[in-house]
Structures are given as C-alpha cells and as structure tokens.
Protein backbone atom coordinates (compact mmCIF):
# COMPACT_ATOMS: atom_id res chain seq x y z
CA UNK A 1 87.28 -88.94 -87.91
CA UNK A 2 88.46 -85.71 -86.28
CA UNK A 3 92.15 -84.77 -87.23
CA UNK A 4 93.89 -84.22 -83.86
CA UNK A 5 97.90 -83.15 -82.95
CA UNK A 6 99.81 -85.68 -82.09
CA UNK A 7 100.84 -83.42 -78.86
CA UNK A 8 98.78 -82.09 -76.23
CA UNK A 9 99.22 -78.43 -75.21
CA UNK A 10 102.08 -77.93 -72.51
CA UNK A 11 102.37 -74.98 -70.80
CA UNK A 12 105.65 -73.80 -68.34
CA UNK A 13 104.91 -71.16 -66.45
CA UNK A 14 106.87 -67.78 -67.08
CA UNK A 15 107.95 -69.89 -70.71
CA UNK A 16 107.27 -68.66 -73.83
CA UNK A 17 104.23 -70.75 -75.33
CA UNK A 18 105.73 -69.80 -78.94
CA UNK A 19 109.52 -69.36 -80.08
CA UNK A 20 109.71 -68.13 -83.34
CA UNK A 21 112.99 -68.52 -85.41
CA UNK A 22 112.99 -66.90 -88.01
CA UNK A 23 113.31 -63.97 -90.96
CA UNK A 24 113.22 -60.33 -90.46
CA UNK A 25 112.53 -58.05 -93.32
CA UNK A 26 111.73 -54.30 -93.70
CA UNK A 27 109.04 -54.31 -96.33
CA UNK A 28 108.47 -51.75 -98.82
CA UNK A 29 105.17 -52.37 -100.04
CA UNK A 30 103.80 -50.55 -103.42
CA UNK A 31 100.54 -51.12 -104.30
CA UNK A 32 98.35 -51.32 -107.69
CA UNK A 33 100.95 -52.60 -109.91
CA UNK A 34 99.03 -54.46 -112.39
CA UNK A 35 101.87 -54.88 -114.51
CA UNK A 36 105.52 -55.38 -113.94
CA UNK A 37 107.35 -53.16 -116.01
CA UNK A 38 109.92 -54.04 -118.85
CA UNK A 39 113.32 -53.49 -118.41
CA UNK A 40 114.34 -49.68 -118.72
CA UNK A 41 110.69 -49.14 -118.40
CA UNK A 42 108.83 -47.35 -115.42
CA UNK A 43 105.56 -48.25 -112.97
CA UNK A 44 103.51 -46.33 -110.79
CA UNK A 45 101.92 -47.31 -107.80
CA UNK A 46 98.69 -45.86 -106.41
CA UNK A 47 100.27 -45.81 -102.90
CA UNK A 48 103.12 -47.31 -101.34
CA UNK A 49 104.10 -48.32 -97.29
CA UNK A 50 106.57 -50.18 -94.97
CA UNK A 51 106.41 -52.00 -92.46
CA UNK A 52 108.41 -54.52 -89.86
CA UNK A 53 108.04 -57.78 -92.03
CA UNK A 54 109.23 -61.20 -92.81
CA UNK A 55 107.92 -64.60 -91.71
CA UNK A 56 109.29 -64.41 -88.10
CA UNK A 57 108.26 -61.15 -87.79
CA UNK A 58 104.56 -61.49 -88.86
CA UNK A 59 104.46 -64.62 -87.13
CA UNK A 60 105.64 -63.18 -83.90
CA UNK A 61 103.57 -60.22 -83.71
CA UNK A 62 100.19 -61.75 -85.13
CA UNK A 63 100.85 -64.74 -82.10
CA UNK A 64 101.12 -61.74 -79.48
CA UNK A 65 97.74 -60.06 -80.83
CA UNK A 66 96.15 -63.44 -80.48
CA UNK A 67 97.25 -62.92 -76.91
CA UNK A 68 100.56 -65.60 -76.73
CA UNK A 69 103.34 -65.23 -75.14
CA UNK A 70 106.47 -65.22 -78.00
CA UNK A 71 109.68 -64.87 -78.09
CA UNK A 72 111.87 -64.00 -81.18
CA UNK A 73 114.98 -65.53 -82.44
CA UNK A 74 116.41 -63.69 -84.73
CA UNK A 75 119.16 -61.15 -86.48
CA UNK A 76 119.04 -57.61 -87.65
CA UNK A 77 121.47 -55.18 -88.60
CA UNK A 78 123.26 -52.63 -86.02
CA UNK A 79 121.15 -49.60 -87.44
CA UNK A 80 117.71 -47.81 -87.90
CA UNK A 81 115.46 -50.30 -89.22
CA UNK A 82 116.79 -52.94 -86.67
CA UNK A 83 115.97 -50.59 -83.86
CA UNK A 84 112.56 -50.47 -84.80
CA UNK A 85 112.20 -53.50 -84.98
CA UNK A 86 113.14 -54.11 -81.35
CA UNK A 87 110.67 -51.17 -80.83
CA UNK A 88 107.71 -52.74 -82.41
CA UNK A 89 108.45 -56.24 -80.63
CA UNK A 90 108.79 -54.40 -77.23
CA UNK A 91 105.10 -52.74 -77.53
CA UNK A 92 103.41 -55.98 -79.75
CA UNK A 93 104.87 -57.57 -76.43
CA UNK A 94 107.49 -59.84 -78.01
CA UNK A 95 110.45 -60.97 -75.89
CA UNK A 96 113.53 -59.83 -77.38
CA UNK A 97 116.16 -61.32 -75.30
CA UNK A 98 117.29 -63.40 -78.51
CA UNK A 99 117.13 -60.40 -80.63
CA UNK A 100 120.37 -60.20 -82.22
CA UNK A 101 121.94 -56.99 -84.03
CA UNK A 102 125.08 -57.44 -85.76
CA UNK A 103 127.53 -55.27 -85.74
CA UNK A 104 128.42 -53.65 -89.15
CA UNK A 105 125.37 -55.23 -90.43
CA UNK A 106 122.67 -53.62 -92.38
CA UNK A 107 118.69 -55.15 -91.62
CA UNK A 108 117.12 -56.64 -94.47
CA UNK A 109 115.12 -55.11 -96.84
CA UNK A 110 112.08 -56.60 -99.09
CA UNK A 111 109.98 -54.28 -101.77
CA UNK A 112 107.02 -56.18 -102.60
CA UNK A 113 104.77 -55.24 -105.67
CA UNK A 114 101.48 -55.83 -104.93
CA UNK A 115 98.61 -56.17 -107.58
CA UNK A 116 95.20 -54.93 -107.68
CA UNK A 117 93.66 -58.71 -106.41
CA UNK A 118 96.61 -58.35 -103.55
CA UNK A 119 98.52 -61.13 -105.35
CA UNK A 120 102.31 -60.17 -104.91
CA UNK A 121 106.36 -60.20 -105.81
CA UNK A 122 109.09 -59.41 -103.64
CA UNK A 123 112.77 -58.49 -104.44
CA UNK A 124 115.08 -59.05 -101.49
CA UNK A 125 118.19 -58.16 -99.78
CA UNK A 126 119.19 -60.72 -97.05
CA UNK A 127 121.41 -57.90 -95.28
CA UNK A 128 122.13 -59.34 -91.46
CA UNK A 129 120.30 -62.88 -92.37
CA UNK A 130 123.94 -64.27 -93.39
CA UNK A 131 125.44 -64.67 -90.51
CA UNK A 132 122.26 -66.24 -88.68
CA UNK A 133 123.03 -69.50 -88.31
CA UNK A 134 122.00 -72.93 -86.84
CA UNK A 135 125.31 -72.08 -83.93
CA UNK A 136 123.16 -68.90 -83.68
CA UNK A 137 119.95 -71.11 -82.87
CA UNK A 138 121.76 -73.02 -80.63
CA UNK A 139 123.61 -70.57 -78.12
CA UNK A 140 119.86 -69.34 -77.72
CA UNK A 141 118.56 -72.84 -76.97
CA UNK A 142 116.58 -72.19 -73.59
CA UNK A 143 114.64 -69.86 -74.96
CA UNK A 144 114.10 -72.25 -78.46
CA UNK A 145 113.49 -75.34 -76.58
CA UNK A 146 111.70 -74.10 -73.14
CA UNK A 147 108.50 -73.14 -75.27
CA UNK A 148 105.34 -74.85 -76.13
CA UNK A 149 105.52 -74.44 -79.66
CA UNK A 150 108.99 -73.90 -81.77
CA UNK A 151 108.33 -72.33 -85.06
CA UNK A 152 111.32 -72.21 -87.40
CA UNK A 153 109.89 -70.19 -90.42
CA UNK A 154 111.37 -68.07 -93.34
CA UNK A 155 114.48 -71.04 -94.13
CA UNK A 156 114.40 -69.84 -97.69
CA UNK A 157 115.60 -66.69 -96.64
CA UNK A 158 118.11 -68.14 -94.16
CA UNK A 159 121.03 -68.47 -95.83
CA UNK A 160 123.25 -69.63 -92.91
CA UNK A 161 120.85 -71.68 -91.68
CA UNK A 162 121.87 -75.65 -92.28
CA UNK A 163 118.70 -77.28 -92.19
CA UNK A 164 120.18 -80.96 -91.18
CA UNK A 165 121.23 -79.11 -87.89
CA UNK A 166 117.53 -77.52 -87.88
CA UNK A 167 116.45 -80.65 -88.17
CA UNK A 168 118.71 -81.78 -85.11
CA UNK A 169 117.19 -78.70 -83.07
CA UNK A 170 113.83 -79.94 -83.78
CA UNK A 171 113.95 -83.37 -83.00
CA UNK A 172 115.10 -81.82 -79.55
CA UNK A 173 112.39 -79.50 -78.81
CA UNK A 174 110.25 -82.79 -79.90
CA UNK A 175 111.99 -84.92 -76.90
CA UNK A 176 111.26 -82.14 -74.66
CA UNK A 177 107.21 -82.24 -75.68
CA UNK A 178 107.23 -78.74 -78.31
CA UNK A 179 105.15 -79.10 -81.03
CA UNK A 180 107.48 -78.31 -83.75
CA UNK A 181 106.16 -76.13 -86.67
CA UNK A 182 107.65 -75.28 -90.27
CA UNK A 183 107.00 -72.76 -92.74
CA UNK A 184 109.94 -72.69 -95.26
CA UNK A 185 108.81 -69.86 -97.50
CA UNK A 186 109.46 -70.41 -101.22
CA UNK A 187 113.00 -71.28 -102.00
CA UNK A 188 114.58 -69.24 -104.83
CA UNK A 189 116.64 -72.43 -106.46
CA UNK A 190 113.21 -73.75 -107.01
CA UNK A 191 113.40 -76.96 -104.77
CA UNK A 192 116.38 -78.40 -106.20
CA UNK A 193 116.95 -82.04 -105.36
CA UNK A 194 119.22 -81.32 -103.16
CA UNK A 195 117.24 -78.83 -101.32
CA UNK A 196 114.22 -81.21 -101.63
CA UNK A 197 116.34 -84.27 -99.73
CA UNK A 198 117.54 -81.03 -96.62
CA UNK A 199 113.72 -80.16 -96.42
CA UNK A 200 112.55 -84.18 -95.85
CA UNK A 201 114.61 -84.30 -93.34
CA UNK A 202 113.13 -80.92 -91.28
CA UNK A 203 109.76 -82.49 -92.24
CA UNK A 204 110.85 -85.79 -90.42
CA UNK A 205 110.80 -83.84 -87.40
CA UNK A 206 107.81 -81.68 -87.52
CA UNK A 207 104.46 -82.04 -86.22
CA UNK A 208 103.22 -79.28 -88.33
CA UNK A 209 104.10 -78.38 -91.80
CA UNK A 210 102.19 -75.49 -93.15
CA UNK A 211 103.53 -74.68 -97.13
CA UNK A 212 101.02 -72.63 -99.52
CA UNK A 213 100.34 -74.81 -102.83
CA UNK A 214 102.72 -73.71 -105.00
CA UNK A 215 105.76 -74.79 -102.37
CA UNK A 216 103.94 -78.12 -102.21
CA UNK A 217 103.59 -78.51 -105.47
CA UNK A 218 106.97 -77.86 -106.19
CA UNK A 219 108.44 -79.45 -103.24
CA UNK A 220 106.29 -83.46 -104.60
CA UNK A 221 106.32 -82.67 -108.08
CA UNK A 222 102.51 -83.16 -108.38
CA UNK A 223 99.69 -81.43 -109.18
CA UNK A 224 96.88 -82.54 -107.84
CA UNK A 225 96.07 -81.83 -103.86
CA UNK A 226 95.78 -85.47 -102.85
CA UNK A 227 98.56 -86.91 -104.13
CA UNK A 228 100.88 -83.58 -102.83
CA UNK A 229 99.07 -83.88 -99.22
CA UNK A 230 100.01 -87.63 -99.57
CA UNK A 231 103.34 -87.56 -100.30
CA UNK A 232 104.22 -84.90 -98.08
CA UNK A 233 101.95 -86.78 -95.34
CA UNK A 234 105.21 -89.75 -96.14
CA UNK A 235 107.84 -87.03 -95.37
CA UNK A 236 106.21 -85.64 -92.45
CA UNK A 237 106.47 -86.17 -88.91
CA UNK A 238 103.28 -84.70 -88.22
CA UNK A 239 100.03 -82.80 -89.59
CA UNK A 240 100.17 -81.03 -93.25
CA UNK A 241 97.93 -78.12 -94.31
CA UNK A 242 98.43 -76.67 -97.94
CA UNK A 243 97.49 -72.87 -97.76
CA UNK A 244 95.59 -72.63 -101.04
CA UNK A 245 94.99 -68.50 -100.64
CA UNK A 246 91.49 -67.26 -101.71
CA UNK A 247 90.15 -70.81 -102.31
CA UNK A 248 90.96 -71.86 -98.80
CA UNK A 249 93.47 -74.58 -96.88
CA UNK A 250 93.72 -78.22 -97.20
CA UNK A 251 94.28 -81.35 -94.91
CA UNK A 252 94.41 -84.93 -95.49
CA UNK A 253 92.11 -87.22 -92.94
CA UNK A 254 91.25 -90.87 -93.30
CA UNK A 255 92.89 -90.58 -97.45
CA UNK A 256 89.92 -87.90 -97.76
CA UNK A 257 90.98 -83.62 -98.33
CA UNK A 258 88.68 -81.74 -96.38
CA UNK A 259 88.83 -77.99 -97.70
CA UNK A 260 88.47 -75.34 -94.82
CA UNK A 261 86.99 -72.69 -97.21
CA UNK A 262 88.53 -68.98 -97.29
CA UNK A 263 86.41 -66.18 -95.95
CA UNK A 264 85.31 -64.21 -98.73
CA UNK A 265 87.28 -60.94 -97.89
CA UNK A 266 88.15 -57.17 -100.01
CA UNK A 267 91.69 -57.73 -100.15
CA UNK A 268 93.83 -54.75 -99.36
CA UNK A 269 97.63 -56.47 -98.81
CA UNK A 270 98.01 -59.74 -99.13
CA UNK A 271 101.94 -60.02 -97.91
CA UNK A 272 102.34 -61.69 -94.68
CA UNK A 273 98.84 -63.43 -95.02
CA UNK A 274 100.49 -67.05 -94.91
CA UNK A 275 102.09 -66.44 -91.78
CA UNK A 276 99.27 -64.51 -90.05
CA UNK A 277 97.25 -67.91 -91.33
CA UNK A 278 99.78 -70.02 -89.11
CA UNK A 279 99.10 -67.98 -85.72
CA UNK A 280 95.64 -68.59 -86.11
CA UNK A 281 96.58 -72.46 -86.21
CA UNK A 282 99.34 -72.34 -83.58
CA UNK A 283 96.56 -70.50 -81.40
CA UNK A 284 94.43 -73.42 -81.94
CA UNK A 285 96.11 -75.61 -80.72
CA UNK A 286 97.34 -74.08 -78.01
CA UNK A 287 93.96 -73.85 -76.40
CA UNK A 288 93.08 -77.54 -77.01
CA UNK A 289 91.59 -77.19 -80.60
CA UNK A 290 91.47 -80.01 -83.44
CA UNK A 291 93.28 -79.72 -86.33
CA UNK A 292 90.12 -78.09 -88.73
CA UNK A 293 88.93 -75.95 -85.76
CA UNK A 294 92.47 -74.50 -85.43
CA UNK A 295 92.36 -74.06 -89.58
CA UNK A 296 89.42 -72.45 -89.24
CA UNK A 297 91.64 -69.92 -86.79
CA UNK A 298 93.74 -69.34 -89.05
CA UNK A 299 91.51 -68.98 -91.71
CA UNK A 300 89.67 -66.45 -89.76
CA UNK A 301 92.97 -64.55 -88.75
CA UNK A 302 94.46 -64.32 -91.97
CA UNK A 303 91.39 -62.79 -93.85
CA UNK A 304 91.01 -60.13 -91.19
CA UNK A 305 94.63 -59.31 -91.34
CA UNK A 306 94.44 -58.97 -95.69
CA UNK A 307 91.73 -56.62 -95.48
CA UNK A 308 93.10 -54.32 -93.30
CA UNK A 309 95.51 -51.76 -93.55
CA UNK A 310 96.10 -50.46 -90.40
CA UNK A 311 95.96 -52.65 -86.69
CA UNK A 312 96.61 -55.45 -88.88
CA UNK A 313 97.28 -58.31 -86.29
CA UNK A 314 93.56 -59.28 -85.21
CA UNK A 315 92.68 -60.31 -81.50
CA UNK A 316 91.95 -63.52 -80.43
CA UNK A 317 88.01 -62.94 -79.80
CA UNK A 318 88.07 -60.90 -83.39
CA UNK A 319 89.32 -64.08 -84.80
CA UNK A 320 86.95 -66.77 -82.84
CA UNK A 321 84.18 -64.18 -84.19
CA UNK A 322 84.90 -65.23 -87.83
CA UNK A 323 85.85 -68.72 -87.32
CA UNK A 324 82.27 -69.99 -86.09
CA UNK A 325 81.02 -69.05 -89.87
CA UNK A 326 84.62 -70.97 -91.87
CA UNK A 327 82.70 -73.68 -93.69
CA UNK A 328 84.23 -76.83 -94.39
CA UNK A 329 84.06 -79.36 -97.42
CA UNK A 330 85.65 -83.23 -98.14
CA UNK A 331 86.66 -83.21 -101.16
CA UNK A 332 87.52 -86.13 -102.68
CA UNK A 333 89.40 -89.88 -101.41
C-alpha cells in the first residue's frame, strides 16, 4: 500500500504555501572537534563559521530554494544579527511581514561543535525567543493560517511558547485545510512527563510529525523503531517519519517500517540537516507526492545541503536529481 497525506495540496493564490513558526539562531559553527574539552581545559578547531540558523530559519530558507513561497513567524533582537537576518530572508525570498524585533532584545546565539563525522553539540542563548509567545502566534494569524502548510518547528527552544495553545492554533489551520507539520527539536528537560503529556497533545493535531530517533525514542520510551513509530502513530494526528541521520528515515505502512535509505554523502556540516530534510518532504507534498516519494525529497535535500559548505539550500531540480536514485527497504512487521 502506498502511504498517502491525509490532505490534498491547496493552494491560495498570492498565500504563502508554507508558514514557518519558529526558532531563530545565529550559529557559530567550529569544526573538527573530536573531543570536547575538560573543564579549564582548551580545544582547537580546524576552522570555524556563522551563519543565520535555527529550525525556522533553515526551514524557511531551504523551502524558498526549493522554490516555495514562505513566510516567517518569528522574533529577533533589535540589533546586528537580527538585521541580517531580515537581510538574508529578503534575498532567500522569505516574507518578513511577521518578522518581529524586540526592542531591547538581543538575537539568539548557538555555538555548535561539530566533529570530524559532522555529528554535533550546541550551547545556546535563547536571547529574544522569551518573549515569543503563542499571543505572538496569534496576532499574526492570517499569515499562520492563510498558508498551505503551517510548520511550527524549534518548540524546544521556545520558551514562551505554550504548546496546549499551539495545539489550539493547529487544530485551526487543520479546519481551514493546512497540513499541519511539527518538528519540536530536542527538549533540554529530557521529555519530562509533563512535557511528554503538552507534546501528545500538538501531535493530536498534526498531520506530520517529523522527530530524529533519539527525540522519538525519548519521547515513547522504546527502543526499537516499530514499537516508537507505533506508539507515536497512537499520538498522532497524522503521518510519522523518524529521521534516523546517516542510516536513513523511517515510516510505518500497513504495521510494516519501510526505510528510505540515506544517500551516501562526505559530510562537511551536519547542523540544520534535520530541518533541510523536512523541506524536501513539505516540497513533496506540495506538488502531489506520496509520503516515501516526498522522503525521498527530503532525503535527497538534506544530503546535498551536509556536504556543502557554501550555497547550502539545494534547488528543487538539484534535489529531484538525487531522489530518483533514494532506495527504499521494508523492514520488518
């Protein structure tokens, strides 16, 4: 059987076909730490970068480069780094009507250590994030809910944002045909039970939840990819895939995981890979893809992105390109 959305793509003309709500981040990325270093003990990198990050952010700009229209909703701070961000957004060709700097506010700031294999750790300061809020969401709500897709993405990092109202603003864009799509991020309590019980009720709402393996492991408690895929398949409103990283991404169809494979790829960065990985799938769907056709997307869009360090964000025909060769494998019932 062929896994297919629950929605079919809707398009309003002059609308945004994505609205991304979300995380900004300036990220300081050093590279070739193989080792985190001890306490009062020092690290080199072999080269170091930064960039216009977070989940919204990469979200947002790899949707434009796969040639959608996207707004961002979204807080930075009243200074430098927020400027370029509005920059970047205005020449990726991101509308930034519901780009919000706060006054007094600094933009946030991420350094992420990056290892050899392009594995990584980040160290954050939330800066302007705090006051972003589900109010926030709401004031902007025809721009949230007169898109095709509504993306909230980067919770973990959004402090102000109560996710029972989230889940309110979803169920909305869901009576007004969106596909809704999630992407929490890891959450630094470690899914507490409280935070576990907030999240099942976002993923009551959504059509598609897209967590990488360790947040779905730690969100069920279980190890093994077809019991997480089947409890979080009870929570969720929708379609789950588990972004398993070099091995590949998983579904659940008929009880059976099919594996859409990873394409092997020379890993340069791996930060932002996830999120680049949920364009692709958005993009998919979209233009009228299944559900393993649009993984292979992402699939595609997220290993050109990792092996690149410069014009990241890959085109929609670069992506299509790779996708024809993403094999696929069932697994096990």
């Amino acid at each position: 059987m062929t896994l297919r959305f629950a929605r079919s793509p809707r398009h309003r003309g002059g609308d945004a076909d994505v609205s991304v709500i979300g995380n900004l981040t300036i990220d300081v990325i050093m590279r070739g730490i193989d080792e985190m270093p001890l306490w009062g003990h020092e690290a080199l990198s072999s080269s170091r970068s930064e960039t216009a990050a977070g989940q919204g952010a990469a979200l947002a700009f790899a949707s434009a480069a796969l040639g959608l229209h996207v707004d961002i909703v979204a807080n930075v701070g009243a200074d430098d780094a927020g400027a370029r961000f509005r920059r970047e957004f205005i020449s990726a060709g991101v509308g930034v009507a519901s780009l919000d700097a706060v006054a007094g506010g600094t933009t946030p700031l991420s350094v992420a250590v990056v290892r050899g294999d392009g594995e990584r750790a980040f160290i954050s300061d939330l800066g302007s994030l705090g006051p972003f809020d589900i109010e926030a969401v709401v004031a902007r709500r025809p721009v949230v809910l007169d898109a095709s897709v509504v993306a909230l993405v980067g919770t973990s990092n959004l402090s102000g944002i109560d996710l029972a109202g989230a889940a309110r603003v979803l169920a909305e864009a869901r009576r007004r045909d969106a596909l809704t799509v999630f992407d929490s991020g890891w959450d630094p309590d470690g899914f507490s039970a409280s935070s576990v019980a907030a999240l099942r009720a976002v993923l009551a709402e959504t059509d598609l939840y897209l967590p990488n393996l360790d947040e779905a492991r730690a969100l069920t408690g279980s190890e093994g990819i077809v019991d997480v895929l089947a409890q979080l398949g009870r929570w969720c409103g929708g379609v789950v895939i588990v972004k398993g990283g070099e091995v590949g991404s998983y579904t659940l169809i008929d009880g059976v995981v099919t594996l859409v494979e990873a394409v092997p790829t020379v890993v340069d960065n791996a930060v932002g890979a996830g999120d680049v990985y949920d364009a692709g799938v958005v993009a998919g769907f979209l233009r009228g893809r299944d559900v393993l056709a649009s993984m292979a997307l992402g699939t595609a869009a997220a290993s050109l992105y990792v092996s690149r360090r410069h014009d990241r964000f890959p085109t929609f025909d670069e992506v299509e390109d790779v996708a024809a060769s993403v094999a696929t494998t069932l697994l096990e019932g």
